[in-house]
PDB file of N, CA and C in Angstrom:
ATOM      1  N   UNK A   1      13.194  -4.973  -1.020  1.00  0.00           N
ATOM      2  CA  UNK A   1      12.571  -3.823  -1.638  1.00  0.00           C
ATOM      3  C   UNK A   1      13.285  -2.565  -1.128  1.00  0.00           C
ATOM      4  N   UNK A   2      14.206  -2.361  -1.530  1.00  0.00           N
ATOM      5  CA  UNK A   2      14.843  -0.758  -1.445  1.00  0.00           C
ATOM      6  C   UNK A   2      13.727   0.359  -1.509  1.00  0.00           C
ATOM      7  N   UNK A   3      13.987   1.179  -0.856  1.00  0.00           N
ATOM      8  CA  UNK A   3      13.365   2.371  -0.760  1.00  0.00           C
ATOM      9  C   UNK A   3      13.939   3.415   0.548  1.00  0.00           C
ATOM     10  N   UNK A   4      13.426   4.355   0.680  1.00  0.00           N
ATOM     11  CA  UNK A   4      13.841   5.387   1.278  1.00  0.00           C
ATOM     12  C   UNK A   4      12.567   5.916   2.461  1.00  0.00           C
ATOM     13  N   UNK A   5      12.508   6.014   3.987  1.00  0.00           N
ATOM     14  CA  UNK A   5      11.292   6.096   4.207  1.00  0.00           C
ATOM     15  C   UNK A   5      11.210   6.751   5.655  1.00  0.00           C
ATOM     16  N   UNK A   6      10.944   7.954   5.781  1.00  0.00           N
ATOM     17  CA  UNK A   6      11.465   8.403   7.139  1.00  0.00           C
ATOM     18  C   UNK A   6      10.475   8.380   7.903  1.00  0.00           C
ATOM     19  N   UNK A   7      10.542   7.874   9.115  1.00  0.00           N
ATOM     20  CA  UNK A   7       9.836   7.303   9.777  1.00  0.00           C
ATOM     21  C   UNK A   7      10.183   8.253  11.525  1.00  0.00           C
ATOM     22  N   UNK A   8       8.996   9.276  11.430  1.00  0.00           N
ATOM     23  CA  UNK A   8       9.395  10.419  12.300  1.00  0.00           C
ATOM     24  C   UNK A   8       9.064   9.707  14.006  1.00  0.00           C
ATOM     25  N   UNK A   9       8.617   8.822  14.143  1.00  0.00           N
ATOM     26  CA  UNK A   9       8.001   8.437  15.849  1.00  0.00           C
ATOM     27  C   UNK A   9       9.665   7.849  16.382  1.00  0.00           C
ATOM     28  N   UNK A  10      10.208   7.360  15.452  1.00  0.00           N
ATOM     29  CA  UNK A  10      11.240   6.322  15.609  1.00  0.00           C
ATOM     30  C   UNK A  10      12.757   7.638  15.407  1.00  0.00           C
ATOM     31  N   UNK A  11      12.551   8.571  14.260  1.00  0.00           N
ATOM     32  CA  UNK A  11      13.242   8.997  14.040  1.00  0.00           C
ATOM     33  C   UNK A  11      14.330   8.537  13.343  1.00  0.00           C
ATOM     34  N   UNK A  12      13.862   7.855  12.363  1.00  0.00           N
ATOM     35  CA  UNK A  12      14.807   6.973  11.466  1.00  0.00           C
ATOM     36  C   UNK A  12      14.611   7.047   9.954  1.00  0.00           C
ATOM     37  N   UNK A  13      15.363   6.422   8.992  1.00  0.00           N
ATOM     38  CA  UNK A  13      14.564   6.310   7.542  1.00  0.00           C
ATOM     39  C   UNK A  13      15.308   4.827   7.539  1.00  0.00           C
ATOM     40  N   UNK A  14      14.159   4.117   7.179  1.00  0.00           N
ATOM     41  CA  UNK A  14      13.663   2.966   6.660  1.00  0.00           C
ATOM     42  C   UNK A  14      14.507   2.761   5.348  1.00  0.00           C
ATOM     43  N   UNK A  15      15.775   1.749   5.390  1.00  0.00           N
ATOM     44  CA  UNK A  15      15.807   1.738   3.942  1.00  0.00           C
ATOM     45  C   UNK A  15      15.910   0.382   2.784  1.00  0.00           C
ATOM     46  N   UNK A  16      15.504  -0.492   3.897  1.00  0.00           N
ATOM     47  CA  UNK A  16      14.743  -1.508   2.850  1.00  0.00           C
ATOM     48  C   UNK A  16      14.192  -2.734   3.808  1.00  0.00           C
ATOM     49  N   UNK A  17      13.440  -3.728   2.999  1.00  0.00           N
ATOM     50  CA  UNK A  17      12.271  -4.836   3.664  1.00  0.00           C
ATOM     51  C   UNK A  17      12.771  -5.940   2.696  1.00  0.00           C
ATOM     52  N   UNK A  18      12.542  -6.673   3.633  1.00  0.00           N
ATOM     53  CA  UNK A  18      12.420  -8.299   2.343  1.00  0.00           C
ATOM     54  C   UNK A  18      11.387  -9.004   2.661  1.00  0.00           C
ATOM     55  N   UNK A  19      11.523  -9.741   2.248  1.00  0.00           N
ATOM     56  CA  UNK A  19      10.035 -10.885   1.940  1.00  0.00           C
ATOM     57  C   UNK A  19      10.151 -11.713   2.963  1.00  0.00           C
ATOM     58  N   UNK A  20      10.766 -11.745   4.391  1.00  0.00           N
ATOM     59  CA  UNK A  20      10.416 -12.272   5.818  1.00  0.00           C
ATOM     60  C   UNK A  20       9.779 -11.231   6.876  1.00  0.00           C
ATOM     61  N   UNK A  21       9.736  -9.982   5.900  1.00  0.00           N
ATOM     62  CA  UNK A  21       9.215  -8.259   7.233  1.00  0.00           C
ATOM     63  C   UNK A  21      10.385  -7.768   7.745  1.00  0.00           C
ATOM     64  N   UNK A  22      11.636  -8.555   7.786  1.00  0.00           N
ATOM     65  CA  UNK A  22      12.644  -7.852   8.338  1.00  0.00           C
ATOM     66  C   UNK A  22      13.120  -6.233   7.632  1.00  0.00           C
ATOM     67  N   UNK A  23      13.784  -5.520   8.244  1.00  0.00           N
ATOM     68  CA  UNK A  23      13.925  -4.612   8.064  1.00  0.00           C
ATOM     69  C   UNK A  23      15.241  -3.755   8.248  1.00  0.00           C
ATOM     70  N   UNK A  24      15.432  -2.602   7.527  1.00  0.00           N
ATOM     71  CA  UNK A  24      16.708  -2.038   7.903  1.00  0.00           C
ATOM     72  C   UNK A  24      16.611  -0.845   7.813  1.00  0.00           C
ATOM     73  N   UNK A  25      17.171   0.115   8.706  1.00  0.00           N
ATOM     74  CA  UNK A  25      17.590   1.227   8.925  1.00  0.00           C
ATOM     75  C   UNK A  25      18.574   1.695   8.454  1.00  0.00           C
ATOM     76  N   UNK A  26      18.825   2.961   8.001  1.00  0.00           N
ATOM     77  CA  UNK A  26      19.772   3.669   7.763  1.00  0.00           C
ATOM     78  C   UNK A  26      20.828   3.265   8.798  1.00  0.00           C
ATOM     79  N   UNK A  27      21.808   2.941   8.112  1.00  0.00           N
ATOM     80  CA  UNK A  27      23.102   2.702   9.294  1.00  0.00           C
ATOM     81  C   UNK A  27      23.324   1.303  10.053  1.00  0.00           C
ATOM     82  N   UNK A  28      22.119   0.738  10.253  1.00  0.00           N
ATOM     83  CA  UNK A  28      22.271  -0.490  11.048  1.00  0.00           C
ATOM     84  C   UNK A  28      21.709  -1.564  10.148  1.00  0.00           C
ATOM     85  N   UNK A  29      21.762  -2.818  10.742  1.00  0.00           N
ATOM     86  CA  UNK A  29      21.641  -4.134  10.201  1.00  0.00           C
ATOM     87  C   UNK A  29      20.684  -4.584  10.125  1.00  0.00           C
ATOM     88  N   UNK A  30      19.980  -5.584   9.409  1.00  0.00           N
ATOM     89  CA  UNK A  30      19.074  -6.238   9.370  1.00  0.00           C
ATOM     90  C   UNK A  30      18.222  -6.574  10.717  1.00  0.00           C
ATOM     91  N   UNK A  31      16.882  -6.172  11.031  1.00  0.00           N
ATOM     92  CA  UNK A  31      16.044  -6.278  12.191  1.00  0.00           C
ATOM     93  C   UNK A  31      15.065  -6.775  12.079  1.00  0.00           C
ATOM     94  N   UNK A  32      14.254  -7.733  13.155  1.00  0.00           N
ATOM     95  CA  UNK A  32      12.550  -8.229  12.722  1.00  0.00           C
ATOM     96  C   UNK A  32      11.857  -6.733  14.061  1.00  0.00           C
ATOM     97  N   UNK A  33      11.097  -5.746  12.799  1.00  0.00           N
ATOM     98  CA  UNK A  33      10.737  -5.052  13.609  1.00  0.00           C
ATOM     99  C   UNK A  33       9.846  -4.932  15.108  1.00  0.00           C
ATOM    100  N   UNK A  34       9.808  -4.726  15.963  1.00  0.00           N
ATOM    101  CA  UNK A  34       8.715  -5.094  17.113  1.00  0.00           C
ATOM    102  C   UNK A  34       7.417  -4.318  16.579  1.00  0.00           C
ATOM    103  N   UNK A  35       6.255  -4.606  17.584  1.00  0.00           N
ATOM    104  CA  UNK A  35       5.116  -4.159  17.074  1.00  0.00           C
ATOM    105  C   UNK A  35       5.172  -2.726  17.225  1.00  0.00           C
ATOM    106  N   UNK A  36       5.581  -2.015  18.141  1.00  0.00           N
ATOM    107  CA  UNK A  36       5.519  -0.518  18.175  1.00  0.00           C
ATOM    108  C   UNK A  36       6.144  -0.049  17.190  1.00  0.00           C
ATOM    109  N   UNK A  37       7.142  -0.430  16.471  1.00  0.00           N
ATOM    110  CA  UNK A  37       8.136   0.109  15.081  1.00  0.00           C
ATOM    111  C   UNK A  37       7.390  -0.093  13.975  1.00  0.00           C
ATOM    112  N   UNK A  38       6.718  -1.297  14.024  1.00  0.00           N
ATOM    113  CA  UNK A  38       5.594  -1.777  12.597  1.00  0.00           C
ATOM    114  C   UNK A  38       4.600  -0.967  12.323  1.00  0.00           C
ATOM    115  N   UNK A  39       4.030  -0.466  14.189  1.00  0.00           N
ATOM    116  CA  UNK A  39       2.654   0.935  14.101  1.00  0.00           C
ATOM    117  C   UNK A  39       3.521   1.759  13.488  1.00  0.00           C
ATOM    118  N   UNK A  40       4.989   1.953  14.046  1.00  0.00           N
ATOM    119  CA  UNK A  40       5.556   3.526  13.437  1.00  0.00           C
ATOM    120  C   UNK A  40       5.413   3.697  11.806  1.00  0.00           C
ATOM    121  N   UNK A  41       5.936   2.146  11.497  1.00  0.00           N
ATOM    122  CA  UNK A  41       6.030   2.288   9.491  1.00  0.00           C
ATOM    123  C   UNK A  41       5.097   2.549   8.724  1.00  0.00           C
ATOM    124  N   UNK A  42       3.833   1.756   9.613  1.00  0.00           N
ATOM    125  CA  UNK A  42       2.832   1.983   8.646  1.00  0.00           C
ATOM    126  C   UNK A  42       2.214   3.595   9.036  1.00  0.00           C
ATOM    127  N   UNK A  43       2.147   3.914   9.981  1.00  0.00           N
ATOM    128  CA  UNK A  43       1.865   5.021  10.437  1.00  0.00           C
ATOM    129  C   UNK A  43       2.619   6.248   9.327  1.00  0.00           C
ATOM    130  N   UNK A  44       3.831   6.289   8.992  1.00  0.00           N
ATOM    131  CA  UNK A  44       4.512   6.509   8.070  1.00  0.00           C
ATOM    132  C   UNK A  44       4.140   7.040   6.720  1.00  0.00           C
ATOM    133  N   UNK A  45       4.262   5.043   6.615  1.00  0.00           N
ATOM    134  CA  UNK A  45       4.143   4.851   4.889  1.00  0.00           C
ATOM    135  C   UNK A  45       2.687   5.494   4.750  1.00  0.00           C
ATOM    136  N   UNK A  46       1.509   5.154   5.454  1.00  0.00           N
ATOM    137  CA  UNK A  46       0.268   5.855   4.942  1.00  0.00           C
ATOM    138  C   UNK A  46       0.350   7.621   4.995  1.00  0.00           C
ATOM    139  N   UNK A  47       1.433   8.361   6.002  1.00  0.00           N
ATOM    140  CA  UNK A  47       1.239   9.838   5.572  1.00  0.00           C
ATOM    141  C   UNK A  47       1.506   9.875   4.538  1.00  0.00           C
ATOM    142  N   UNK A  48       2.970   8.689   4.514  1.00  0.00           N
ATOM    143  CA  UNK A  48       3.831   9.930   2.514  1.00  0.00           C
ATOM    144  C   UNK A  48       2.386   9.327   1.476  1.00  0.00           C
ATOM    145  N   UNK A  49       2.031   7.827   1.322  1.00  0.00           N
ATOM    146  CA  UNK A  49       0.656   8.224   0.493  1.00  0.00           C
ATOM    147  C   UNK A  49      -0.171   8.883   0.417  1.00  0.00           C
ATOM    148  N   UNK A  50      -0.451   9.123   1.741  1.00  0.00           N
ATOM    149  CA  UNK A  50      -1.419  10.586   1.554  1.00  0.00           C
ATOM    150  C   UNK A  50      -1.122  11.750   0.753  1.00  0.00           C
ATOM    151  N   UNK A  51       0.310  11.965   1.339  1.00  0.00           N
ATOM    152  CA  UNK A  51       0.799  13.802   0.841  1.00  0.00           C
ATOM    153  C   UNK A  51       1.314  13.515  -0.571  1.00  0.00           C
ATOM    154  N   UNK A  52       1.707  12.096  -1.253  1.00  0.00           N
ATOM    155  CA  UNK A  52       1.703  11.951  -2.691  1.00  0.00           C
ATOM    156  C   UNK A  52       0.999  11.682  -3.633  1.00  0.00           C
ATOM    157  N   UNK A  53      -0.433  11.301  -2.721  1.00  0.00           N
ATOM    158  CA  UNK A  53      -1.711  11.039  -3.767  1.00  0.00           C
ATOM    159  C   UNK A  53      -2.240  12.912  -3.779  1.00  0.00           C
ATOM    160  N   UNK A  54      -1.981  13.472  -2.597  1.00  0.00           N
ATOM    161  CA  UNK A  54      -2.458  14.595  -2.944  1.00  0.00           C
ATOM    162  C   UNK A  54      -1.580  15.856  -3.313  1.00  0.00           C
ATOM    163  N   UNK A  55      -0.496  15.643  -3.779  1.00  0.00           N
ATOM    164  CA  UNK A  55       0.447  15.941  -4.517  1.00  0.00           C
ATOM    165  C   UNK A  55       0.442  15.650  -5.815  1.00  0.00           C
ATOM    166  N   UNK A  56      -0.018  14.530  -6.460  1.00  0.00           N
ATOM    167  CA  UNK A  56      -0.321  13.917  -7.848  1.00  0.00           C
ATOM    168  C   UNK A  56      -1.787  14.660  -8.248  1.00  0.00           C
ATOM    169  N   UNK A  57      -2.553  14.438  -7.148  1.00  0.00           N
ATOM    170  CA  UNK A  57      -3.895  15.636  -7.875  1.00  0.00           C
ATOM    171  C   UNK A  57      -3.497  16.788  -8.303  1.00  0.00           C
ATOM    172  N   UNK A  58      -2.534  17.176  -7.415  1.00  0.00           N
ATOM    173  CA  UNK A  58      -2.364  18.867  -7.794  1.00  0.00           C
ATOM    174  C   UNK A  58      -1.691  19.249  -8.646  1.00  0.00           C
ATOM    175  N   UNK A  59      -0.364  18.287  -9.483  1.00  0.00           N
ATOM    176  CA  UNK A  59      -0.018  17.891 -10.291  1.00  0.00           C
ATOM    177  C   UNK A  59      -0.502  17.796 -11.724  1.00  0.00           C
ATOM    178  N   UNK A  60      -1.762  17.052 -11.517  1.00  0.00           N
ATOM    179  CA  UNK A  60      -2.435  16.677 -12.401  1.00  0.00           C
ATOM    180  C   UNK A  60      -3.386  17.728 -13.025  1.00  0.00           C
ATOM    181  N   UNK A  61      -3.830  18.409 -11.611  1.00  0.00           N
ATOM    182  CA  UNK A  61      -4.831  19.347 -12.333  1.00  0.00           C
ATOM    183  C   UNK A  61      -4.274  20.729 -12.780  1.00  0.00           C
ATOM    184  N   UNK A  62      -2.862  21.281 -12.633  1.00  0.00           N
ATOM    185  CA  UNK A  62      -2.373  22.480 -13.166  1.00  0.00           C
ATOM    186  C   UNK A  62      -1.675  22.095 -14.316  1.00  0.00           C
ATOM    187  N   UNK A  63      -2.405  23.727 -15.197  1.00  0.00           N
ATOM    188  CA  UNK A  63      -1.934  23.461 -16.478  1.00  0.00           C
ATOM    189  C   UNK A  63      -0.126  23.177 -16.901  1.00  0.00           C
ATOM    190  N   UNK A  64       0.287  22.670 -17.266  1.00  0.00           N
ATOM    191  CA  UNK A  64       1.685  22.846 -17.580  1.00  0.00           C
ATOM    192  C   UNK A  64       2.015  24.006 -18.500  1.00  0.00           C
TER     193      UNK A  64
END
């Protein structure tokens, strides 16, 4: 799963996962993340949902 994902505790962006959890960083190779890197991602991935679900409201509710 490609994607793009900056991940500020670690100081990295995340740029893709496969279907074993492994993971990769910008620049480096394929990794099975440890548990403190896994708190970092999800820690992460749930801000940018936050600031894009509430980015899509605000979106949504101004007139074009």
């Amino acid at each position: 799963m490609p994607l793009r994902l900056y991940v500020e505790p670690m100081d990295a962006v995340l740029v893709d996962v496969d279907a074993s959890g492994r993971v990769r960083y910008e620049g480096e190779e394929w990794s099975v993340p440890s548990l403190q890197e896994r708190r970092a991602i999800l820690y992460a991935a749930g801000k940018t949902r936050d600031e894009l679900t509430d980015l899509m409201a605000l979106l949504e509710q101004t007139p074009a």
